[in-house]
Protein backbone atom coordinates (compact mmCIF):
# COMPACT_ATOMS: atom_id res chain seq x y z
CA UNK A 1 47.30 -35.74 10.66
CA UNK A 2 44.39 -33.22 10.73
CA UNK A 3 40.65 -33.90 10.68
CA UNK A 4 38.73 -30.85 9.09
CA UNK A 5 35.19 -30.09 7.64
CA UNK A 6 34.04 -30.09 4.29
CA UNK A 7 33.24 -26.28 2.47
CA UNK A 8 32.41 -24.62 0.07
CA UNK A 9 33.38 -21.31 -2.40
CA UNK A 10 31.41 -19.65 -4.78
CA UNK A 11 34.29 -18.08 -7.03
CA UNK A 12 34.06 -14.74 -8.49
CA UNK A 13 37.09 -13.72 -10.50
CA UNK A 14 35.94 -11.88 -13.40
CA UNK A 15 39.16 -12.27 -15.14
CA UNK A 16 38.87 -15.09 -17.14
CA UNK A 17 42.58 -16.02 -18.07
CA UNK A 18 42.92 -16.01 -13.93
CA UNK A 19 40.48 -18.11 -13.37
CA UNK A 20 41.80 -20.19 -15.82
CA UNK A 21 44.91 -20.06 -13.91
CA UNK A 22 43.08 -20.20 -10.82
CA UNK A 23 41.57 -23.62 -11.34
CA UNK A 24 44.57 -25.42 -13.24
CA UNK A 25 46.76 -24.74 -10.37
CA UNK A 26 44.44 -25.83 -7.82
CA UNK A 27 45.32 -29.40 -9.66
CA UNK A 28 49.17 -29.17 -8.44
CA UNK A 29 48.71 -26.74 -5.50
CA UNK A 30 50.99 -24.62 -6.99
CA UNK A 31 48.25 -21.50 -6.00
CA UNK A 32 51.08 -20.04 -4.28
CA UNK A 33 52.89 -18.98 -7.90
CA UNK A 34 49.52 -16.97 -8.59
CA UNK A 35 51.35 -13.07 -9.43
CA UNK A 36 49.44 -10.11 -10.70
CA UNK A 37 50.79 -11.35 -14.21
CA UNK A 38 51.52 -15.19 -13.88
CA UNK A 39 47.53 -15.98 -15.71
CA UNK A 40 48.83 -15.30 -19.28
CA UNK A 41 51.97 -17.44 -18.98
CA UNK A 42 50.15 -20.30 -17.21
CA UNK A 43 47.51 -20.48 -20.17
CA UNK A 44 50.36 -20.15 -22.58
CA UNK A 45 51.34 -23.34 -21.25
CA UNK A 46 48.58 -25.06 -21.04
CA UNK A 47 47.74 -24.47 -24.82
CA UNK A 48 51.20 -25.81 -25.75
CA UNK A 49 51.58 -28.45 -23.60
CA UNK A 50 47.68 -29.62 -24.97
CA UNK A 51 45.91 -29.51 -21.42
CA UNK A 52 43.10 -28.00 -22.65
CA UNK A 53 40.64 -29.02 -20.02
CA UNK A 54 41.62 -25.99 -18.18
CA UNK A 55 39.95 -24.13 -20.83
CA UNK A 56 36.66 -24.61 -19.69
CA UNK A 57 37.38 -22.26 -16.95
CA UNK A 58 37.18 -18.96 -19.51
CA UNK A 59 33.56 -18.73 -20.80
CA UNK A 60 31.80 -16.32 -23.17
CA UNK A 61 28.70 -15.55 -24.51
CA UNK A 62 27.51 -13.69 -28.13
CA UNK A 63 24.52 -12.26 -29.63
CA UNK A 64 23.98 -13.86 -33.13
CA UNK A 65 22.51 -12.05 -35.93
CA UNK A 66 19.24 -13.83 -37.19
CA UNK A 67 20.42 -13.11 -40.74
CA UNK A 68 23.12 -15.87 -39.84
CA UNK A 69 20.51 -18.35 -37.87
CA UNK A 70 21.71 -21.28 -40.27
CA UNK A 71 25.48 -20.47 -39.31
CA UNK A 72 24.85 -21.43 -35.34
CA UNK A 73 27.41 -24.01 -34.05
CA UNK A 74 26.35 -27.60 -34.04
CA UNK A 75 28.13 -28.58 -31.06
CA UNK A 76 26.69 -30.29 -27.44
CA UNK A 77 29.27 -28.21 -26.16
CA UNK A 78 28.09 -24.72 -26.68
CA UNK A 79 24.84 -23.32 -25.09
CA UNK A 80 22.02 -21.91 -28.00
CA UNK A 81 18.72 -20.25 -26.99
CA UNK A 82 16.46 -18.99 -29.83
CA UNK A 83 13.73 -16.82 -28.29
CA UNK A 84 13.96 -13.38 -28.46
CA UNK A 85 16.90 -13.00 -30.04
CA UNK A 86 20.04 -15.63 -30.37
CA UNK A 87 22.71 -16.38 -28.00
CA UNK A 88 25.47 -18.98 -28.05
CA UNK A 89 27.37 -19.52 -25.02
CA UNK A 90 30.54 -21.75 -24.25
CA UNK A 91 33.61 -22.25 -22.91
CA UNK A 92 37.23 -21.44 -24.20
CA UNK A 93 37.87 -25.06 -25.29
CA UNK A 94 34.45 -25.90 -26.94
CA UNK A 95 35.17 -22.20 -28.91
CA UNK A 96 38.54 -23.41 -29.33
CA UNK A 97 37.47 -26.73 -31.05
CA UNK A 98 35.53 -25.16 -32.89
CA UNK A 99 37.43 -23.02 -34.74
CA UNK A 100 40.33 -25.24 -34.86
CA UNK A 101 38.51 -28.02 -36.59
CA UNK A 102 36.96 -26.06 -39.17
CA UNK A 103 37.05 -23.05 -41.39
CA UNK A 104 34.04 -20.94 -41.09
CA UNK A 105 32.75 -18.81 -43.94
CA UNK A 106 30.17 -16.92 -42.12
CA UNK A 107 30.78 -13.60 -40.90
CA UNK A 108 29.18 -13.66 -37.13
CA UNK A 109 31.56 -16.73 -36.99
CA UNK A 110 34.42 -15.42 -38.27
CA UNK A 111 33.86 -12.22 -36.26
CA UNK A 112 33.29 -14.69 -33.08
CA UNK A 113 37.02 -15.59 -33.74
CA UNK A 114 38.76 -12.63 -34.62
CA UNK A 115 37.37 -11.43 -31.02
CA UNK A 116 38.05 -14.01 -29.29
CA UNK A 117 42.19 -13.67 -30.82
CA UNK A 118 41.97 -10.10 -30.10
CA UNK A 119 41.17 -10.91 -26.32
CA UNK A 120 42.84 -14.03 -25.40
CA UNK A 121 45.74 -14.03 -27.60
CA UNK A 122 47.06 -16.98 -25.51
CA UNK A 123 44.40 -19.25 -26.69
CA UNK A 124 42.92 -18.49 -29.76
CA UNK A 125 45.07 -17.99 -32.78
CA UNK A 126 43.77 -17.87 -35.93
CA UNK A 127 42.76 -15.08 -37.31
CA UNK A 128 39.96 -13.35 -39.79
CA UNK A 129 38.91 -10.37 -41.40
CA UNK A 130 35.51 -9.60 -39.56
CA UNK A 131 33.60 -6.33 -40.52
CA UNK A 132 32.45 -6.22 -36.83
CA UNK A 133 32.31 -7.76 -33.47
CA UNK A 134 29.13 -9.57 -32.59
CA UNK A 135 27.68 -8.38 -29.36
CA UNK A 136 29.06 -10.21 -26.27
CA UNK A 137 26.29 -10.66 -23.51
CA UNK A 138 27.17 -10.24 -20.00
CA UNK A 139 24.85 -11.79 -17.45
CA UNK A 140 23.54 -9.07 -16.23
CA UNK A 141 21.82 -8.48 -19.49
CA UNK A 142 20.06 -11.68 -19.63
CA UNK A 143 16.46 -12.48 -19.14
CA UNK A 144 16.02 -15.04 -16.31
CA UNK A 145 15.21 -17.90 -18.96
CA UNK A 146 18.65 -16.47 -21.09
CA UNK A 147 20.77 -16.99 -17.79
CA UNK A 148 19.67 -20.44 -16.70
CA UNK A 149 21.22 -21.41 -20.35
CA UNK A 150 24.03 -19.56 -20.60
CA UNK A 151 25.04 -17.85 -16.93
CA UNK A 152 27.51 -20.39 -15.27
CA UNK A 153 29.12 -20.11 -11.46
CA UNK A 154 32.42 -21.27 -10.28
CA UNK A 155 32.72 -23.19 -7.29
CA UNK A 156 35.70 -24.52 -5.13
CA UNK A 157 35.16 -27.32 -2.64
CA UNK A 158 36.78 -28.52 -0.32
CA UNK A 159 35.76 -32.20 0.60
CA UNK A 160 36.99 -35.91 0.16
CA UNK A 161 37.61 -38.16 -2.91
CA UNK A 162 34.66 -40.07 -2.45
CA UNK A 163 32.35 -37.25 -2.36
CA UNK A 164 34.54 -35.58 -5.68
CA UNK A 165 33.97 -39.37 -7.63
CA UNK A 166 30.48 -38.74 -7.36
CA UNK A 167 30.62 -35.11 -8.57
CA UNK A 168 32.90 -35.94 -11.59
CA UNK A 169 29.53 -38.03 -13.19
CA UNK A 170 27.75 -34.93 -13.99
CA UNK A 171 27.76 -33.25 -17.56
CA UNK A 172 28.25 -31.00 -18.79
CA UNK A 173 30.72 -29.83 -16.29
CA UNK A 174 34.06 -28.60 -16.18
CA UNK A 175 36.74 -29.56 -13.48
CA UNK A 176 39.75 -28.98 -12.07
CA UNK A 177 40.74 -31.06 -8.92
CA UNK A 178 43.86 -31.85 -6.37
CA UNK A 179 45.76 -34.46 -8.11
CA UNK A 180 46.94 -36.97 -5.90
CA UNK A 181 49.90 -38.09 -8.75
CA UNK A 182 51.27 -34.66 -8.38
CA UNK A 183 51.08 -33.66 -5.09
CA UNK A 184 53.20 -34.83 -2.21
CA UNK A 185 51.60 -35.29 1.28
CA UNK A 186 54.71 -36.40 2.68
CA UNK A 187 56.70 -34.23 5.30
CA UNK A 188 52.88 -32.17 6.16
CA UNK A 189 50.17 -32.55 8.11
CA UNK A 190 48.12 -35.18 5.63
CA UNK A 191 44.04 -33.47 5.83
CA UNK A 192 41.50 -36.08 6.17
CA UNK A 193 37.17 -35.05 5.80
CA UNK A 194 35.46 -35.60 9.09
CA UNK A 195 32.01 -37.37 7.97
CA UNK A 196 29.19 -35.69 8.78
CA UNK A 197 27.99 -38.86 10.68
CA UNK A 198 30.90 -38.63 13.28
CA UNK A 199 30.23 -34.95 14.20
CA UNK A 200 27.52 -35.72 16.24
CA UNK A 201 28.63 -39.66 16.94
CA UNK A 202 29.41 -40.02 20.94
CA UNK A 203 31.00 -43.92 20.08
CA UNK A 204 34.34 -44.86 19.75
CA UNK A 205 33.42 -45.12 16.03
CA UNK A 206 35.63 -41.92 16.43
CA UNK A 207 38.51 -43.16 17.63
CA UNK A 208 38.62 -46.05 15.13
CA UNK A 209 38.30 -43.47 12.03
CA UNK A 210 41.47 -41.57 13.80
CA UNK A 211 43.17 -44.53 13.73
CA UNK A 212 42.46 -45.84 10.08
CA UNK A 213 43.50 -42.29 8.66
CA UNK A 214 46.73 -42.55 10.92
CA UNK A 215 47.30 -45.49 9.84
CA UNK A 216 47.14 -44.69 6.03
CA UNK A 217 49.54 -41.60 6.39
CA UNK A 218 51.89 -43.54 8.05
CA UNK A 219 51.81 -45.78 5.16
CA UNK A 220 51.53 -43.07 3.02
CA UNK A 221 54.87 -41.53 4.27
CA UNK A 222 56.82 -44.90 4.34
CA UNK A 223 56.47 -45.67 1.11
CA UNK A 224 57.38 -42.75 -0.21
CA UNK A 225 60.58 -42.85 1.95
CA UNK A 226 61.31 -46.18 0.01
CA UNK A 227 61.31 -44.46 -3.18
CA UNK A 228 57.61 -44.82 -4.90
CA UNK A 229 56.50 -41.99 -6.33
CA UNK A 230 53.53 -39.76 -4.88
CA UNK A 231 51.32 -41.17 -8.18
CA UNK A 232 52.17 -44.75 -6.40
CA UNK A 233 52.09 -44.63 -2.87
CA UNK A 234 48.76 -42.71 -3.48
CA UNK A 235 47.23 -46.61 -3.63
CA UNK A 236 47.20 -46.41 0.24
CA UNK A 237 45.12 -43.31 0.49
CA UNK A 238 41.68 -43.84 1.73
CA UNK A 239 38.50 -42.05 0.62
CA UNK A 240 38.71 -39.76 3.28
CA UNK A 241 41.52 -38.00 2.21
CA UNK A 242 40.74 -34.45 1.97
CA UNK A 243 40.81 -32.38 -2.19
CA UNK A 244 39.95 -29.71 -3.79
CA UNK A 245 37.95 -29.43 -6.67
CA UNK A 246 36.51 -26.48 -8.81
CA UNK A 247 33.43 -27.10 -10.70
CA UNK A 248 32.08 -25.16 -13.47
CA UNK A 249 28.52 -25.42 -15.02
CA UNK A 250 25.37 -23.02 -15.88
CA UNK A 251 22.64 -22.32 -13.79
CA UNK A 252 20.25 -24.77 -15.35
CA UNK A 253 23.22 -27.94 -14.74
CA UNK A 254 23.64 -26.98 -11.32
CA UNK A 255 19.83 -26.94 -10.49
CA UNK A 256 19.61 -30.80 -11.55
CA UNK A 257 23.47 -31.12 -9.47
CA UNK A 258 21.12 -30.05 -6.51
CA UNK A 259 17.71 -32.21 -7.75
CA UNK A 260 19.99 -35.35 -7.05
CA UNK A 261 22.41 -34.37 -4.60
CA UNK A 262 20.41 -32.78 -2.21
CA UNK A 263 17.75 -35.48 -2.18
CA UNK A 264 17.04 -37.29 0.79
CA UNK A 265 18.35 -40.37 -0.91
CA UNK A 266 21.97 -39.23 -1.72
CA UNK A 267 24.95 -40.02 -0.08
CA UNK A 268 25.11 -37.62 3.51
CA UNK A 269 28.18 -36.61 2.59
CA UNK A 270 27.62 -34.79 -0.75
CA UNK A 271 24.24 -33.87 0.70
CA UNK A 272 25.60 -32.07 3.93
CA UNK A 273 28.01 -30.31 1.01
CA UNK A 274 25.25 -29.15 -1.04
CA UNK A 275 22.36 -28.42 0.56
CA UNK A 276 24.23 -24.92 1.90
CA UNK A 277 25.50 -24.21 -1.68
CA UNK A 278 21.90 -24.56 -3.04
CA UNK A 279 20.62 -22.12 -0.56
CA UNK A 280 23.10 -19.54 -1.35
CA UNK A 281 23.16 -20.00 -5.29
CA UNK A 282 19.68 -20.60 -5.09
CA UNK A 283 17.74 -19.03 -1.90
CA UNK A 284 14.06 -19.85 -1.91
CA UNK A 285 13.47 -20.59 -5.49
């Protein structure tokens, strides 16, 4: 058994079929079959296989044409501002949806596709003439208003399950997080979150937490021994058990993340987690 701290991990791949592969794998802690070419096989399979959450990882962003205004998406799943100029933002799956469940006529649509084809051959697959590529934005070229909308961050934590129920509520998010029916904790060191509380507790509080996440690996590890599954003997596991999950949202999702989890009145678990992630993503805005 091992007691360690919660954490956090602002994720910067720019690569978005690795970061694709990046978070999926974090669900089976398979990391360790990451290669300098593994991300287009690993998305390969997720497309055939239909696990198409994983998607959500890859995100893009276009300029639309105001010529083709009427032609924008209607979809909760993809990002529009109208000020300026247009932009439409979203993830791999909401794009792939898209196009999958209907046949667009319009030519910053069909363009949308044939570059998104051209570029992630492993996702999208159908094809169309396009005279041109509409513009893809990069964040950089945003105006602060265009990024809260469309900009997203990546971020790994590193914390328990009870924190990661709580996290799971908010949308629209994407995750990808340590699945407890795949993995087996048998035969290692099973991780358990030390809560906040206890770090400064002198009591034997202390000893009685050490002894109720001893307990459960023991249990853990017996059962397993008698044959259940790791998807079963998972029943035994307590809250405290330590997971990793990657979350994905825009700028403007994870300021209201922050509004309620860093408010005096949330749970000091997900607060203690948050409150240094805010500051980072965030500094003194």
């Amino acid at each position: 058994m091992e007691i360690v701290k919660q954490s956090h991990e602002i994720i910067t791949e720019p690569d978005q079929l690795k970061l694709i592969e990046l978070a999926g794998r974090t669900c089976y802690k398979s990391e360790d079959k990451i290669t300098s070419d593994s991300a287009s096989r690993f998305v390969k399979m997720l497309v055939k296989s239909g696990h198409h959450a994983m998607l959500e990882f890859g995100h893009v962003c276009f300029e639309i044409d105001r010529d083709s205004r009427n032609s924008i998406p209607n979809s909760s799943y993809l990002n529009i501002s109208q000020v300026d100029r247009i932009l439409v933002s979203g993830n791999f799956r909401a794009w792939f949806d898209y196009f999958e469940n209907r046949v667009s006529t319009t030519i910053e649509l069909i363009s949308i596709n044939k570059y998104l084809h051209i570029h992630y051959p492993d996702i999208f697959t159908r094809v169309f003439v396009a005279p041109k590529y509409p513009p893809v934005i990069l964040e950089k070229d945003m105006t602060p208003e265009e990024r809260k909308i469309h900009a997203v961050r990546t971020v790994r934590f590193i914390t328990n399950r009870g924190v990661t129920h709580e996290l799971v509520r908010h949308r629209p998010c994407s995750f990808a997080q340590e699945s407890t029916r795949y993995v087996n904790y048998n035969g290692q060191d099973m991780e358990f979150i030390v809560p906040v509380w206890l770090e400064v507790d002198k009591s034997s509080s202390i000893e009685e937490f050490f002894y109720a996440c001893g307990y459960a690996e023991k249990r853990y590890s017996n059962l397993i021994k008698l044959g259940w599954k790791p998807e079963q003997a998972r029943e035994v596991l307590p809250n405290s058990l330590k997971t990793e999950i990657v979350v994905q949202a825009t700028l403007a999702q994870w300021k209201h993340i922050f509004t309620l989890r860093c408010h005096k009145a949330a749970h000091p678990q997900i607060r203690a987690l948050m409150q240094p992630l805010e500051k980072e993503m965030f500094g003194n805005e």
